[in-house]
N, C-alpha and C. Protein backbone atom coordinates (compact mmCIF):
# COMPACT_ATOMS: atom_id res chain seq x y z
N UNK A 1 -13.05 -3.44 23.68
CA UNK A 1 -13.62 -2.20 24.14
C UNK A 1 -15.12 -2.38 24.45
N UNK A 2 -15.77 -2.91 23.62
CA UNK A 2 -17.35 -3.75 23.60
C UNK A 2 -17.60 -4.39 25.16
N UNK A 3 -16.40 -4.93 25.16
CA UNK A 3 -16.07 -5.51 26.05
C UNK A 3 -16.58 -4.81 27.59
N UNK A 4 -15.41 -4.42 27.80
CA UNK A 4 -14.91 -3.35 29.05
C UNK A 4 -16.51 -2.30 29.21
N UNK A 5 -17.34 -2.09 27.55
CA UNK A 5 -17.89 -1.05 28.21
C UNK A 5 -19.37 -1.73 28.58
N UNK A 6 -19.56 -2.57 28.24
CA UNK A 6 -20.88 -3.96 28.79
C UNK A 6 -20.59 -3.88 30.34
N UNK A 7 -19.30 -4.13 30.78
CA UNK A 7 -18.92 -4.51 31.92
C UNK A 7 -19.71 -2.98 32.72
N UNK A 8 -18.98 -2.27 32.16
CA UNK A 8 -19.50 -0.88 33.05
C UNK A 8 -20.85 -0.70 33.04
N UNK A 9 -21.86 -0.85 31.86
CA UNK A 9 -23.11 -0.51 31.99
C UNK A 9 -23.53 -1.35 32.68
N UNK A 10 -23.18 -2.99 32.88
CA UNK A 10 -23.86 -3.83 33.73
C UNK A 10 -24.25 -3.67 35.09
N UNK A 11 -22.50 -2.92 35.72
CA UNK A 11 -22.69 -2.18 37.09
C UNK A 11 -23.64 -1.12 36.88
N UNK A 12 -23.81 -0.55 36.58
CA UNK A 12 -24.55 0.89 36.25
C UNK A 12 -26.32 0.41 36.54
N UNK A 13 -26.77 -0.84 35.31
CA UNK A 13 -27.77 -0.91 35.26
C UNK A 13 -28.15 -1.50 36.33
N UNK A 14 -27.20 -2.19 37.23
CA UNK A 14 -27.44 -2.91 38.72
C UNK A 14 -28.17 -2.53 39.76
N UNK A 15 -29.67 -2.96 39.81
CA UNK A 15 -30.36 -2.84 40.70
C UNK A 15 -31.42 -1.64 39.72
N UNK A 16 -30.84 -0.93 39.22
CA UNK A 16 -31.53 0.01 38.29
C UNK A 16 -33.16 -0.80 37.18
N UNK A 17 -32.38 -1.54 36.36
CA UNK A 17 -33.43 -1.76 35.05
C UNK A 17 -32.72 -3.08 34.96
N UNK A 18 -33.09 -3.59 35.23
CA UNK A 18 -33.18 -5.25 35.02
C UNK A 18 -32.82 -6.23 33.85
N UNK A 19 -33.36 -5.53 33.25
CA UNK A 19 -33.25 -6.04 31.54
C UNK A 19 -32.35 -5.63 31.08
N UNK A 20 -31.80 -4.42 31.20
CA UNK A 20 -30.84 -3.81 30.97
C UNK A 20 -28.94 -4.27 31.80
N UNK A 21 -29.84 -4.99 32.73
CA UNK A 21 -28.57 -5.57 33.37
C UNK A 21 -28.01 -6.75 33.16
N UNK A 22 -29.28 -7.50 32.83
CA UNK A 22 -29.52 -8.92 32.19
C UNK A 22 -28.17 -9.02 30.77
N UNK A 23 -29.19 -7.79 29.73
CA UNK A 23 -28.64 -8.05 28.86
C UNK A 23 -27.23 -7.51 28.30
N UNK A 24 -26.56 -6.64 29.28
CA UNK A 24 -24.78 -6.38 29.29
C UNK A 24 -24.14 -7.31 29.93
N UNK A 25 -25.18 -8.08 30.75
CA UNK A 25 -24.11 -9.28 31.45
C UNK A 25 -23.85 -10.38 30.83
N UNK A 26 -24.96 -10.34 29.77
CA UNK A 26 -24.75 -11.19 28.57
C UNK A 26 -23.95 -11.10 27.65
N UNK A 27 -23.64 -9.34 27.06
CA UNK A 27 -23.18 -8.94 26.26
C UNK A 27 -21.67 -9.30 26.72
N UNK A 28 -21.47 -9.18 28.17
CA UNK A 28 -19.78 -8.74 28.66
C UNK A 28 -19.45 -10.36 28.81
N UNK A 29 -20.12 -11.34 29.36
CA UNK A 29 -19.53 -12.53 29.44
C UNK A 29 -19.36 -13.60 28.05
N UNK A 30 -19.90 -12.84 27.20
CA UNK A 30 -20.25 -13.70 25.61
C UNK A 30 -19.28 -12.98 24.81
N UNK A 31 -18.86 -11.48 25.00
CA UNK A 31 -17.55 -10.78 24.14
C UNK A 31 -16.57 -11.47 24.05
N UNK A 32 -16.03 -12.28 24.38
CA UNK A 32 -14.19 -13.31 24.69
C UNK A 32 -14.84 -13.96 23.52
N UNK A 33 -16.01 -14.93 23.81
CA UNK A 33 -16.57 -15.87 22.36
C UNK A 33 -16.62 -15.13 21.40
N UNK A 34 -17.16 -14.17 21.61
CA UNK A 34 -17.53 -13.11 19.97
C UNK A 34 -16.53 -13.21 18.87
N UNK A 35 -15.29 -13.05 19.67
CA UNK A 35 -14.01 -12.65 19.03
C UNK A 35 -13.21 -13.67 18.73
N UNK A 36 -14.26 -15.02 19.29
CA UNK A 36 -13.49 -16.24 18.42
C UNK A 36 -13.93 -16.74 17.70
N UNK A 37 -14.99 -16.26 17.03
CA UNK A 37 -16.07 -16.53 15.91
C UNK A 37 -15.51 -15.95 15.11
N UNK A 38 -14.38 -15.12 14.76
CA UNK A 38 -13.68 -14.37 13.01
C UNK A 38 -12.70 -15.98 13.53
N UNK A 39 -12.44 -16.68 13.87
CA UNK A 39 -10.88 -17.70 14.19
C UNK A 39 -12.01 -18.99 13.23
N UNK A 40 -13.36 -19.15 12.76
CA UNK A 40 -13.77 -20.45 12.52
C UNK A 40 -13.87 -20.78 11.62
N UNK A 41 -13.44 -20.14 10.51
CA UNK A 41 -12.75 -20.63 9.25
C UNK A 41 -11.34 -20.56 8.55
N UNK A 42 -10.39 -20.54 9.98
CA UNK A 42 -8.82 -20.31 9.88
C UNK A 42 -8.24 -22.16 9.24
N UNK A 43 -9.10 -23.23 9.29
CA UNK A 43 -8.39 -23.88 8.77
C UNK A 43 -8.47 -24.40 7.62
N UNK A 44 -9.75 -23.17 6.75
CA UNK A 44 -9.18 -23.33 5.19
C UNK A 44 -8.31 -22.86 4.45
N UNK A 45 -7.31 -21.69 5.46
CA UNK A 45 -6.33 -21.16 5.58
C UNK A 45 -5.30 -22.30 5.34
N UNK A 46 -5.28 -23.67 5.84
CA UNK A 46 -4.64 -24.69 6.26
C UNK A 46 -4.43 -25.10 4.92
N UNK A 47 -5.89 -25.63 4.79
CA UNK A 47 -6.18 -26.54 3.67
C UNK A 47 -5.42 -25.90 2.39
N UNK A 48 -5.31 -24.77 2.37
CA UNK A 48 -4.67 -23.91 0.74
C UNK A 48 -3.33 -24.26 1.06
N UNK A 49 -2.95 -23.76 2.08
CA UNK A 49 -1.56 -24.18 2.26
C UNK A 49 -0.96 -25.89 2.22
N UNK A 50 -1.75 -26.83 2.21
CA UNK A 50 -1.35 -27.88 2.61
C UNK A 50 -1.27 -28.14 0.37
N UNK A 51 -2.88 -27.69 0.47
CA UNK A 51 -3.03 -27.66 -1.58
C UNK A 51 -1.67 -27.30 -2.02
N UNK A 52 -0.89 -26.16 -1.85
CA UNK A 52 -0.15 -25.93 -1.88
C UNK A 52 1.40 -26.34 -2.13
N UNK A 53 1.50 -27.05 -0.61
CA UNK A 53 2.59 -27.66 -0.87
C UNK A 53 2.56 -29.40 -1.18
N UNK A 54 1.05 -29.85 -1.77
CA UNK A 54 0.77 -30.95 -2.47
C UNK A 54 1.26 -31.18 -3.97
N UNK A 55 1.07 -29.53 -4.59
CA UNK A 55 1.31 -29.41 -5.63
C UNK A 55 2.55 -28.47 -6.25
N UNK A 56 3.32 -28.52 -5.02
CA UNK A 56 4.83 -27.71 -5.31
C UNK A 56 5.74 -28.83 -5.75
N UNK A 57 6.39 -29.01 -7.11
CA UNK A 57 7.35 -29.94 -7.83
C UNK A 57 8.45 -29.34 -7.28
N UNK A 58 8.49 -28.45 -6.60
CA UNK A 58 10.41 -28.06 -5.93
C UNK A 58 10.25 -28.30 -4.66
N UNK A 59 9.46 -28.86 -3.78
CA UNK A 59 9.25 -29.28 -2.33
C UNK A 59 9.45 -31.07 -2.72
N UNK A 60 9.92 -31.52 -2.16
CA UNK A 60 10.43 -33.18 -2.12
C UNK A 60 10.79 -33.46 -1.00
N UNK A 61 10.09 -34.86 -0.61
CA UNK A 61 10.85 -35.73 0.08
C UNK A 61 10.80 -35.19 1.43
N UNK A 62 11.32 -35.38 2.68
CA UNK A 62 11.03 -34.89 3.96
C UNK A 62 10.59 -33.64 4.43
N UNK A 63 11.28 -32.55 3.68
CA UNK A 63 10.59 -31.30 4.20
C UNK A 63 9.16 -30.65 3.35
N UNK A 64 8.73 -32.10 2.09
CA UNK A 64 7.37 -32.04 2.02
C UNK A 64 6.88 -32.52 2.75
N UNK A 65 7.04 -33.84 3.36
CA UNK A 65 6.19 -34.65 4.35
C UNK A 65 5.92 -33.40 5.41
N UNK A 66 7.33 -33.25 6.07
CA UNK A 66 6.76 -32.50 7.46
C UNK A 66 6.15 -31.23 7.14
N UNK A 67 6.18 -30.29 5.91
CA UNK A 67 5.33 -29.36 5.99
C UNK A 67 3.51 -29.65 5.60
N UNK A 68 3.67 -30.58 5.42
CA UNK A 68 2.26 -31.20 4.93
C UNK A 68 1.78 -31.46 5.96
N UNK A 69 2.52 -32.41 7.11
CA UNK A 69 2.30 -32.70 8.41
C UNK A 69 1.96 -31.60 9.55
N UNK A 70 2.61 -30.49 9.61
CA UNK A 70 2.66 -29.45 10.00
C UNK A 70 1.72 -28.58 10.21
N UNK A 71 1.51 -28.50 8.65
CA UNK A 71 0.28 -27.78 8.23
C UNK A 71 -1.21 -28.14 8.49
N UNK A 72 -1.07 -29.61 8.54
CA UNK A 72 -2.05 -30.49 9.29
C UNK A 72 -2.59 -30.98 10.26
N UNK A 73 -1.56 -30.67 11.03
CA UNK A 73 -1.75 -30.39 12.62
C UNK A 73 -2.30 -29.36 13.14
N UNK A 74 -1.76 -28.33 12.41
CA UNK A 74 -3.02 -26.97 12.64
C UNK A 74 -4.09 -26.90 11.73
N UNK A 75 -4.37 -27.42 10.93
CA UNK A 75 -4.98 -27.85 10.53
C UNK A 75 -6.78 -28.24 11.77
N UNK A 76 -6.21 -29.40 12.06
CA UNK A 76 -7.17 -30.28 13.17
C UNK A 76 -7.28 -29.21 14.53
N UNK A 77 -6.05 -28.21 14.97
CA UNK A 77 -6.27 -27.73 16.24
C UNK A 77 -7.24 -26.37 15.44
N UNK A 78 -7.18 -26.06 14.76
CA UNK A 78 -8.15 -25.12 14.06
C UNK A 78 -9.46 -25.75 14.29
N UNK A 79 -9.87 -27.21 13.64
CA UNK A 79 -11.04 -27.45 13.88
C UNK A 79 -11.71 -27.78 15.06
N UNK A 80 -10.76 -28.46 15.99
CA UNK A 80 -10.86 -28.64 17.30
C UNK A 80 -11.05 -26.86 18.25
N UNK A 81 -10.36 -26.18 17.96
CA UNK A 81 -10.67 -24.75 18.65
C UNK A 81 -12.31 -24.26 17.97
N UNK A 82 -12.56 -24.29 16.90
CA UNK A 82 -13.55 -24.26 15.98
C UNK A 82 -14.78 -25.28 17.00
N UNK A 83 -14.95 -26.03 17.25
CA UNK A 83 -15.47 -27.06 17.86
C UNK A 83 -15.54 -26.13 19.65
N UNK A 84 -14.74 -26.29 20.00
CA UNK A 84 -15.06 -25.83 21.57
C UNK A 84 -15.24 -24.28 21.24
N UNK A 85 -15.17 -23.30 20.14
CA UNK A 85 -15.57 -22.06 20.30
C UNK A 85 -17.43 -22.26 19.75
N UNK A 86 -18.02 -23.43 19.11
CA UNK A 86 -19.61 -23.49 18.79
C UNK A 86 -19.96 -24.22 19.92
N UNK A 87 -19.12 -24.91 21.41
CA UNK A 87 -19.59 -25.15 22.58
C UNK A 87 -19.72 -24.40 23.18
N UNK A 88 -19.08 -23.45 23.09
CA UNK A 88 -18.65 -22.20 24.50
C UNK A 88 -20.60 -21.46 24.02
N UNK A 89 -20.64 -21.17 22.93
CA UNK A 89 -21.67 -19.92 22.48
C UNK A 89 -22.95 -21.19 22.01
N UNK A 90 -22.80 -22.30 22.72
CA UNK A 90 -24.69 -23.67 22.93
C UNK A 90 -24.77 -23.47 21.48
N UNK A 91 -23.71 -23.73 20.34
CA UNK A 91 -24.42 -24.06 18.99
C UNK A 91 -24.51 -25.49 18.66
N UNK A 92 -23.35 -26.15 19.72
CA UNK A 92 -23.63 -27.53 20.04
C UNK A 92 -24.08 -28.00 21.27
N UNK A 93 -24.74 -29.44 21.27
CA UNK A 93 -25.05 -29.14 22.86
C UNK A 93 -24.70 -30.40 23.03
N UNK A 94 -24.74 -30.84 24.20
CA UNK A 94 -24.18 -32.23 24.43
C UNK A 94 -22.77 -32.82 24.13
N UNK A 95 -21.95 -31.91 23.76
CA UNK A 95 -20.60 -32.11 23.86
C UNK A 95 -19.89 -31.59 25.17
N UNK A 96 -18.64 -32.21 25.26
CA UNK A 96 -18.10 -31.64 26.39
C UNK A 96 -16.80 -30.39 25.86
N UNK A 97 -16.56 -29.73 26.23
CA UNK A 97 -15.83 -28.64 25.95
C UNK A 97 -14.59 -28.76 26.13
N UNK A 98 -13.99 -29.61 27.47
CA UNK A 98 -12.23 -29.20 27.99
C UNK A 98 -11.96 -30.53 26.77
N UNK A 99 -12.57 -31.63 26.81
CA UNK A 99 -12.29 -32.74 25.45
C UNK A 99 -11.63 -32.32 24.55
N UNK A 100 -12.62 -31.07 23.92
CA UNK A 100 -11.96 -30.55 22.46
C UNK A 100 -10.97 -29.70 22.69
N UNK A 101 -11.17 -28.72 24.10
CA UNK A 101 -9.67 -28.06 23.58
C UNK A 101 -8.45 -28.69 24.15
N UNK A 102 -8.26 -29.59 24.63
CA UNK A 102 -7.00 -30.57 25.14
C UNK A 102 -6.63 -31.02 23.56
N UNK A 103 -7.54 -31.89 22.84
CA UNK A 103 -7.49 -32.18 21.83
C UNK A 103 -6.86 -31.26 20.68
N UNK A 104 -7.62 -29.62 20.76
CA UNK A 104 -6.86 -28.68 19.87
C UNK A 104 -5.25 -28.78 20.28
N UNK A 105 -5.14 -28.12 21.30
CA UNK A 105 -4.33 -28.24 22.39
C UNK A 105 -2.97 -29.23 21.74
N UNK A 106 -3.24 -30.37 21.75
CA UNK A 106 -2.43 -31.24 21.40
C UNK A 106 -1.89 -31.06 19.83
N UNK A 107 -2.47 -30.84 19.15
CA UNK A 107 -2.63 -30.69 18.00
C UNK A 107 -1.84 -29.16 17.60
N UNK A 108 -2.04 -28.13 18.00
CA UNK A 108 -1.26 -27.33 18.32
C UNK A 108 0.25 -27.57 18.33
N UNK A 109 0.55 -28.64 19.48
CA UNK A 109 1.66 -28.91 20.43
C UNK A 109 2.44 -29.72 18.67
N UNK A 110 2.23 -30.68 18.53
CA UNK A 110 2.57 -31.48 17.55
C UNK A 110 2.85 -30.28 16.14
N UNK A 111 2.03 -29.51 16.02
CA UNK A 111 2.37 -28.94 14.72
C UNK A 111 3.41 -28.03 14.86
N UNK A 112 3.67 -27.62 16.14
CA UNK A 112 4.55 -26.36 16.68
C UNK A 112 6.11 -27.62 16.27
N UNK A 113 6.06 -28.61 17.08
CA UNK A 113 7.08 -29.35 17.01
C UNK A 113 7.85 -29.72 15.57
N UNK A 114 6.74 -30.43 14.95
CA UNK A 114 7.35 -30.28 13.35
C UNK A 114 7.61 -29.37 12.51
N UNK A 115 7.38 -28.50 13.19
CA UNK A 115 7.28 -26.83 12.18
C UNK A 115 9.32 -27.06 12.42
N UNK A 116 9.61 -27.24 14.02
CA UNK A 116 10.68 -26.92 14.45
C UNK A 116 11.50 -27.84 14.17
N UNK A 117 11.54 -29.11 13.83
CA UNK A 117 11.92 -30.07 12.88
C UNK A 117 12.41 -29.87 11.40
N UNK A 118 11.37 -28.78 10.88
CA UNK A 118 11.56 -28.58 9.45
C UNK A 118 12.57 -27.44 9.78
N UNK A 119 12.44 -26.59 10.35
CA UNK A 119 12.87 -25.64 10.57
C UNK A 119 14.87 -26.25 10.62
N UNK A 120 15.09 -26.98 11.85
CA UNK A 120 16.62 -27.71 11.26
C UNK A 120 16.72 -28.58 10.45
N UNK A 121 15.96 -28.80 9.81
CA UNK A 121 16.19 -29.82 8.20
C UNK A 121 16.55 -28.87 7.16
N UNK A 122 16.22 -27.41 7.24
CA UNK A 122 16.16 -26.79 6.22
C UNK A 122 17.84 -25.88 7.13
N UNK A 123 17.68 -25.36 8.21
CA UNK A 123 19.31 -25.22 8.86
C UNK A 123 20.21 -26.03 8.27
N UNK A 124 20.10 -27.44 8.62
CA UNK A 124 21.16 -28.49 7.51
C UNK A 124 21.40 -28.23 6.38
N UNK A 125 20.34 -28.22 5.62
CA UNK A 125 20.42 -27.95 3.91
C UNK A 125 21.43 -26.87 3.92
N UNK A 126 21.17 -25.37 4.48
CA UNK A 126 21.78 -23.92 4.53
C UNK A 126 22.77 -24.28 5.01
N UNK A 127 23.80 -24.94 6.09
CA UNK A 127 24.53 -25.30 6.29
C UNK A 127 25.71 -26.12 5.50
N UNK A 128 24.91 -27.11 4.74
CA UNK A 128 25.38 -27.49 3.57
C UNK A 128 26.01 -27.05 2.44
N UNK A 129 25.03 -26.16 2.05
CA UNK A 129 25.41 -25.31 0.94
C UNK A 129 26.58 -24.56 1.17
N UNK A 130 26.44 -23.98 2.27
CA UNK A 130 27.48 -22.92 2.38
C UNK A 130 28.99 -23.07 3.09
N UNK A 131 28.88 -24.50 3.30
CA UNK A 131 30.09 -25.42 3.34
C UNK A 131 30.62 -25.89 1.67
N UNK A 132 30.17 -26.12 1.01
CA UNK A 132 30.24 -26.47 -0.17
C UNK A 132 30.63 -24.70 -0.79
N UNK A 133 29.58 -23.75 -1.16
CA UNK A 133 30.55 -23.08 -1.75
C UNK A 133 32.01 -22.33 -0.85
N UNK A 134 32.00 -22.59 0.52
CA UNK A 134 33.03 -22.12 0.87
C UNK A 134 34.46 -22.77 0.36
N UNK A 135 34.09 -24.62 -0.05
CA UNK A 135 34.86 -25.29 -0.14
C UNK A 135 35.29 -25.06 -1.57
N UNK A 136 34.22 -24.18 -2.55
CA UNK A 136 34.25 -23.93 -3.99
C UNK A 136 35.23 -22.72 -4.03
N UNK A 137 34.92 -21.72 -3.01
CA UNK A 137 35.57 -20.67 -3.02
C UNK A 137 37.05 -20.91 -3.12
N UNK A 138 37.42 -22.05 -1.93
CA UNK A 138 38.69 -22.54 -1.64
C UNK A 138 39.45 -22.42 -3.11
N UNK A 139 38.93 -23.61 -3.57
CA UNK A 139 39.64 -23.92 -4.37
C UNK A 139 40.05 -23.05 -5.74
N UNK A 140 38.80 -22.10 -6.20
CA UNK A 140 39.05 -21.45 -7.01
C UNK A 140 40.63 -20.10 -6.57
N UNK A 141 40.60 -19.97 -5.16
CA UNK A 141 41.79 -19.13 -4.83
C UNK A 141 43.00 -19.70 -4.94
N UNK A 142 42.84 -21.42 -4.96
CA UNK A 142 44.14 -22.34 -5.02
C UNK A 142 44.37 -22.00 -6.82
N UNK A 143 43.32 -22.41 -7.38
CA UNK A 143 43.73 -22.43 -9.11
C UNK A 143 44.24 -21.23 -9.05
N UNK A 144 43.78 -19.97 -8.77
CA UNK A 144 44.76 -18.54 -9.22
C UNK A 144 46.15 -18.18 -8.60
N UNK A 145 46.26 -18.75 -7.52
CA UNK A 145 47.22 -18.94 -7.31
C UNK A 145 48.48 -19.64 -7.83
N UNK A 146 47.97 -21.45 -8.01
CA UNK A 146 48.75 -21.68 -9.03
C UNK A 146 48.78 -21.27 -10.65
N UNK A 147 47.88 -20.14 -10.91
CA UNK A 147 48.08 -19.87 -12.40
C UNK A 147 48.78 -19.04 -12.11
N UNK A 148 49.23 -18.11 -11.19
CA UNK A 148 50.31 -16.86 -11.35
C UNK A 148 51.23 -17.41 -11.00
């Protein structure tokens, strides 16, 4: 909304007051960054979660790896978006910008993938199970049967 209404005063102040035009054109082209400055500490968000499933004794074996992995991948595209959002707003200088977000970018791509990996490792498991008690069910209808 900050947004949209910079935009309008900018036209407004156009040709009018100078300074005033200066500084909504500043305000309206720097609002998109503004709002990615609450996103630059989303990957200690990561980090708890990764703590997390470091120290879960009922997570084992592959679908710890890949949620660890997972979690770590966004992890890095967090810091990498983090990185090209302190380029976009000159808190760094001398970096290049499309670098880091290809880089987030990728990182992104990879964590989305293993998420979806875990995601049918844990389908299998559920699948499993419920082959097994169906096969439990079976049989308990065979024993009552032969007990009557």
């Amino acid at each position: 909304m900050i947004q949209y209404a910079s935009r309008i005063l900018k036209f407004a102040f156009e040709g009018n007051n100078e300074a005033l035009f200066i500084a909504f054109k500043g305000l309206m082209e720097n609002m998109s960054v503004a709002r990615k400055l609450f996103r630059l500490f989303k990957s200690f968000n990561e980090y708890i979660k990764i703590k997390g499933f470091l120290n879960d004794p009922n997570l084992k074996g592959l679908k710890k790896n890949l949620s660890i992995l997972s979690r770590l991948s966004f992890l890095f595209y967090w810091l990498f978006d983090n990185i090209s959002v302190l380029i976009k707003v000159k808190f760094f200088h001398g970096m290049e910008l499309k670098p880091n977000q290809r880089r987030a970018s990728k990182f992104w791509l990879l964590g989305i993938i293993l998420s979806i990996i875990l995601i049918f490792v844990n389908l299998s498991d559920i699948t499993k199970a419920e082959a097994k008690l169906i096969l439990k069910r079976k049989n308990e209808k065979l024993d009552e049967e032969e007990e009557k």
